[in-house]
Structures are given as structure tokens and as C-alpha cells.
N, C-alpha and C. Protein backbone atom coordinates (compact mmCIF):
# COMPACT_ATOMS: atom_id res chain seq x y z
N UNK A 1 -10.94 11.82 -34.31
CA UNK A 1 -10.81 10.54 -35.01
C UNK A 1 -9.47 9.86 -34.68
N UNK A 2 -8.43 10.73 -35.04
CA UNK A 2 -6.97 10.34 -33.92
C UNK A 2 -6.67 9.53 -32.79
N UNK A 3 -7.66 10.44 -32.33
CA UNK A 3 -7.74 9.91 -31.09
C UNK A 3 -7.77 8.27 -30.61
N UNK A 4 -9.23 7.88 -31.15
CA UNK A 4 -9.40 6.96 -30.93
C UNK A 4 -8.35 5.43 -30.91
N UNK A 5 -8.10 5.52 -32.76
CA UNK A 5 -6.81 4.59 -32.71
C UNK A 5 -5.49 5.05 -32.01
N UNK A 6 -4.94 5.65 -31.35
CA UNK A 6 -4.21 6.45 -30.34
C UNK A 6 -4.33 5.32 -29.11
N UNK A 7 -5.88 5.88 -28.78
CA UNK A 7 -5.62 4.82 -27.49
C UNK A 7 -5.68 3.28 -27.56
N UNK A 8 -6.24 2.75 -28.57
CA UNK A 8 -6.21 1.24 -28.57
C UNK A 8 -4.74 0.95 -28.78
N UNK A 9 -3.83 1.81 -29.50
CA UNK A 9 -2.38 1.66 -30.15
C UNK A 9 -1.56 1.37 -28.34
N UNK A 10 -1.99 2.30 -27.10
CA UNK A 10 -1.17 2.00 -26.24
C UNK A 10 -1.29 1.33 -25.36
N UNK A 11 -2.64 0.92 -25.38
CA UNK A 11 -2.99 0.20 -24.70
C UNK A 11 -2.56 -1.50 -24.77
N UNK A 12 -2.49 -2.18 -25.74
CA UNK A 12 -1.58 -2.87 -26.07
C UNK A 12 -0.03 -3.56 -25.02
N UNK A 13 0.57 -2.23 -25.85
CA UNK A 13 1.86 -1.96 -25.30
C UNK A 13 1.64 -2.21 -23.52
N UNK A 14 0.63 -1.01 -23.35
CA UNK A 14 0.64 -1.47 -21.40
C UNK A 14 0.41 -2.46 -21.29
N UNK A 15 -0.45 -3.16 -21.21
CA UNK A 15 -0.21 -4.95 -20.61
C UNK A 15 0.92 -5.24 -20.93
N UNK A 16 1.94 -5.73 -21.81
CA UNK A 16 3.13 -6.36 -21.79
C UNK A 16 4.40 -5.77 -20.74
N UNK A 17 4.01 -4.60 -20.80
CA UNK A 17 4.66 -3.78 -20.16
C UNK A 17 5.09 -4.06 -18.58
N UNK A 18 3.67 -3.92 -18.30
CA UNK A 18 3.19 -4.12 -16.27
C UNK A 18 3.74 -5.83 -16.04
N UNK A 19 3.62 -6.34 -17.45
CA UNK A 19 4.14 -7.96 -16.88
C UNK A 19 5.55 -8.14 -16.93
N UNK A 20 6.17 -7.55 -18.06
CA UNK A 20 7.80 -7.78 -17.80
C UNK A 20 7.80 -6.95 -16.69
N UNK A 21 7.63 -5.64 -16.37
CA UNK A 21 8.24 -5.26 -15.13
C UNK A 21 7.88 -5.75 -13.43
N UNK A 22 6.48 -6.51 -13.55
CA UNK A 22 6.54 -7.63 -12.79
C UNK A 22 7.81 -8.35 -12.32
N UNK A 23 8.31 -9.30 -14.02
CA UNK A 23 8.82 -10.59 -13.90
C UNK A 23 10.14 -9.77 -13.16
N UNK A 24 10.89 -8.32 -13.31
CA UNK A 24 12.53 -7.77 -12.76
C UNK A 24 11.81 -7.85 -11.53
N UNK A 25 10.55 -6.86 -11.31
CA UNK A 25 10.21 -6.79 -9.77
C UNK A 25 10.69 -7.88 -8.98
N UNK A 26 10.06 -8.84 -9.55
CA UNK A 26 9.69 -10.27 -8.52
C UNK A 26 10.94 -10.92 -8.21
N UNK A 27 11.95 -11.60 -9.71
CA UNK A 27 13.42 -11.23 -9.32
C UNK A 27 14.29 -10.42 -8.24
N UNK A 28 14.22 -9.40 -8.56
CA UNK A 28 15.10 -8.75 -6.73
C UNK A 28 14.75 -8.64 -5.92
N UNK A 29 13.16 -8.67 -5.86
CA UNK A 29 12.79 -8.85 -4.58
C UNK A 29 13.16 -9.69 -3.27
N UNK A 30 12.85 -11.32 -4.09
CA UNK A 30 13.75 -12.05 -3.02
C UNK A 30 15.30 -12.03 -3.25
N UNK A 31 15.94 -11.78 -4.39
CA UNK A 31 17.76 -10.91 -3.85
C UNK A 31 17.48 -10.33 -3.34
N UNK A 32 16.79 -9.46 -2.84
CA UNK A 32 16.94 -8.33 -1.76
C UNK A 32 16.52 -8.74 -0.54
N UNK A 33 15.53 -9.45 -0.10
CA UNK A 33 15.40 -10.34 1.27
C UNK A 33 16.52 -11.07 1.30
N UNK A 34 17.03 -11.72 0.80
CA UNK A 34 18.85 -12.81 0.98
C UNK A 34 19.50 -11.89 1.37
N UNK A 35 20.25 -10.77 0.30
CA UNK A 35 20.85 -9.76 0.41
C UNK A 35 21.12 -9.05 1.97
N UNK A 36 19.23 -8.75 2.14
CA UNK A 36 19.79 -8.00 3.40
C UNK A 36 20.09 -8.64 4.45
N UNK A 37 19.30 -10.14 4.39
CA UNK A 37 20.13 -11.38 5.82
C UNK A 37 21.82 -11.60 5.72
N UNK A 38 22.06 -11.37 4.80
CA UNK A 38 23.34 -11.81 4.74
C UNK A 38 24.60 -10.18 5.15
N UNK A 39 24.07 -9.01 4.56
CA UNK A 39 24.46 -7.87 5.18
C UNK A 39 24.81 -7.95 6.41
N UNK A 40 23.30 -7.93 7.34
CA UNK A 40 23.15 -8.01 8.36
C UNK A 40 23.91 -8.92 9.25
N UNK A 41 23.82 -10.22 8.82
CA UNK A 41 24.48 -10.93 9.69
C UNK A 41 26.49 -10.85 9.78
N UNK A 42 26.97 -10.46 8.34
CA UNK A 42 28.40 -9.76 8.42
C UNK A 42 28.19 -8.85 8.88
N UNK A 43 27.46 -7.85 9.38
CA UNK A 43 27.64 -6.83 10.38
C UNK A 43 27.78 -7.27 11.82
N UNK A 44 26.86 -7.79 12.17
CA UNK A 44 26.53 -8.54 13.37
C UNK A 44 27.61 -9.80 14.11
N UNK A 45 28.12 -10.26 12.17
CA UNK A 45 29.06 -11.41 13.03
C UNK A 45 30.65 -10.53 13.66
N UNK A 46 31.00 -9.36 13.03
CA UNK A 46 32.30 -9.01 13.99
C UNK A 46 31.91 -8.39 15.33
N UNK A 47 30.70 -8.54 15.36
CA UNK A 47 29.96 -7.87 17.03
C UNK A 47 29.62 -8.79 17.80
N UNK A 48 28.67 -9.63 17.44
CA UNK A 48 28.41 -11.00 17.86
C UNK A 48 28.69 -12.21 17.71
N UNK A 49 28.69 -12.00 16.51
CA UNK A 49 28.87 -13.40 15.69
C UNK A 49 29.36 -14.38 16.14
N UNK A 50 31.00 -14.58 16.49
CA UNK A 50 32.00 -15.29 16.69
C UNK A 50 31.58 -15.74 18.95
N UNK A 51 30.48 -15.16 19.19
CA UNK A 51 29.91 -15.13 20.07
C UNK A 51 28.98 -15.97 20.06
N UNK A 52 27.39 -15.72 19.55
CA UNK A 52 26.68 -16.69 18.83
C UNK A 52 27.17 -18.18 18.85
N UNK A 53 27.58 -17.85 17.34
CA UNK A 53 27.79 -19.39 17.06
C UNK A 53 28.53 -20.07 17.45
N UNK A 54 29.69 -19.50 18.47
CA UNK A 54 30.37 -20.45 20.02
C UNK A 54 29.35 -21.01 20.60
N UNK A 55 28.51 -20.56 21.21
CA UNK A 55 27.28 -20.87 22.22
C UNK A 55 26.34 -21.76 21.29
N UNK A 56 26.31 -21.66 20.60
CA UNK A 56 25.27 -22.60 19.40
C UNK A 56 25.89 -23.55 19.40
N UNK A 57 27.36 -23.51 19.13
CA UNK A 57 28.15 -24.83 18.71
C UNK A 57 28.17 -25.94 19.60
N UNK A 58 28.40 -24.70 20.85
CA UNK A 58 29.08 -25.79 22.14
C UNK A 58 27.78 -26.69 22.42
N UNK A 59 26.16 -25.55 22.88
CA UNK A 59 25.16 -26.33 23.19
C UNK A 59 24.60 -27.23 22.44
């Protein structure tokens, strides 16, 4: 008999649940696509960089 109201009790709770942790998901996700272009390219610019965007500039 427990049982039963048991599971309607959490079930509830899960839907709200899966959607806020959606809404953080979806948030860093694209910080984390920016994030890693921008990593990347301060890595790249003391290797290339100052290389690059000479040749970009000039052409």
C-alpha cells in the first residue's frame, strides 16, 4: 500500500528536476564552446598568432 503513494510522491519531484538541470546544462554548454575558442586561440596566438593576423591584416 506504501508503495504506491511512494511512487507518485517522486515522480513529481523528477520532472522539475530533469528541467532545471536542463536549464545549468544548456547554460555552459555554449560557455564551454566560447571558452574553448578562446583557450585555443591564446595558445595558438604565441605560436601563430602574431603570424596570422599580420597576413590577415596586411591582405
Amino acid at each position: 500500500m506504501p508503495a504506491a503513494p511512494a511512487s507518485p510522491n517522486p515522480t513529481p519531484p523528477a520532472d522539475p528536476l530533469p528541467e532545471a538541470t536542463a536549464d545549468p546544462i544548456g547554460a555552459p554548454a555554449p560557455a564551454s564552446e566560447p571558452v574553448e575558442a578562446p583557450a585555443a586561440g591564446k595558445s595558438a596566438a604565441p605560436v601563430e598568432g602574431p603570424s596570422s593576423p599580420t597576413v590577415i591584416l596586411e591582405v
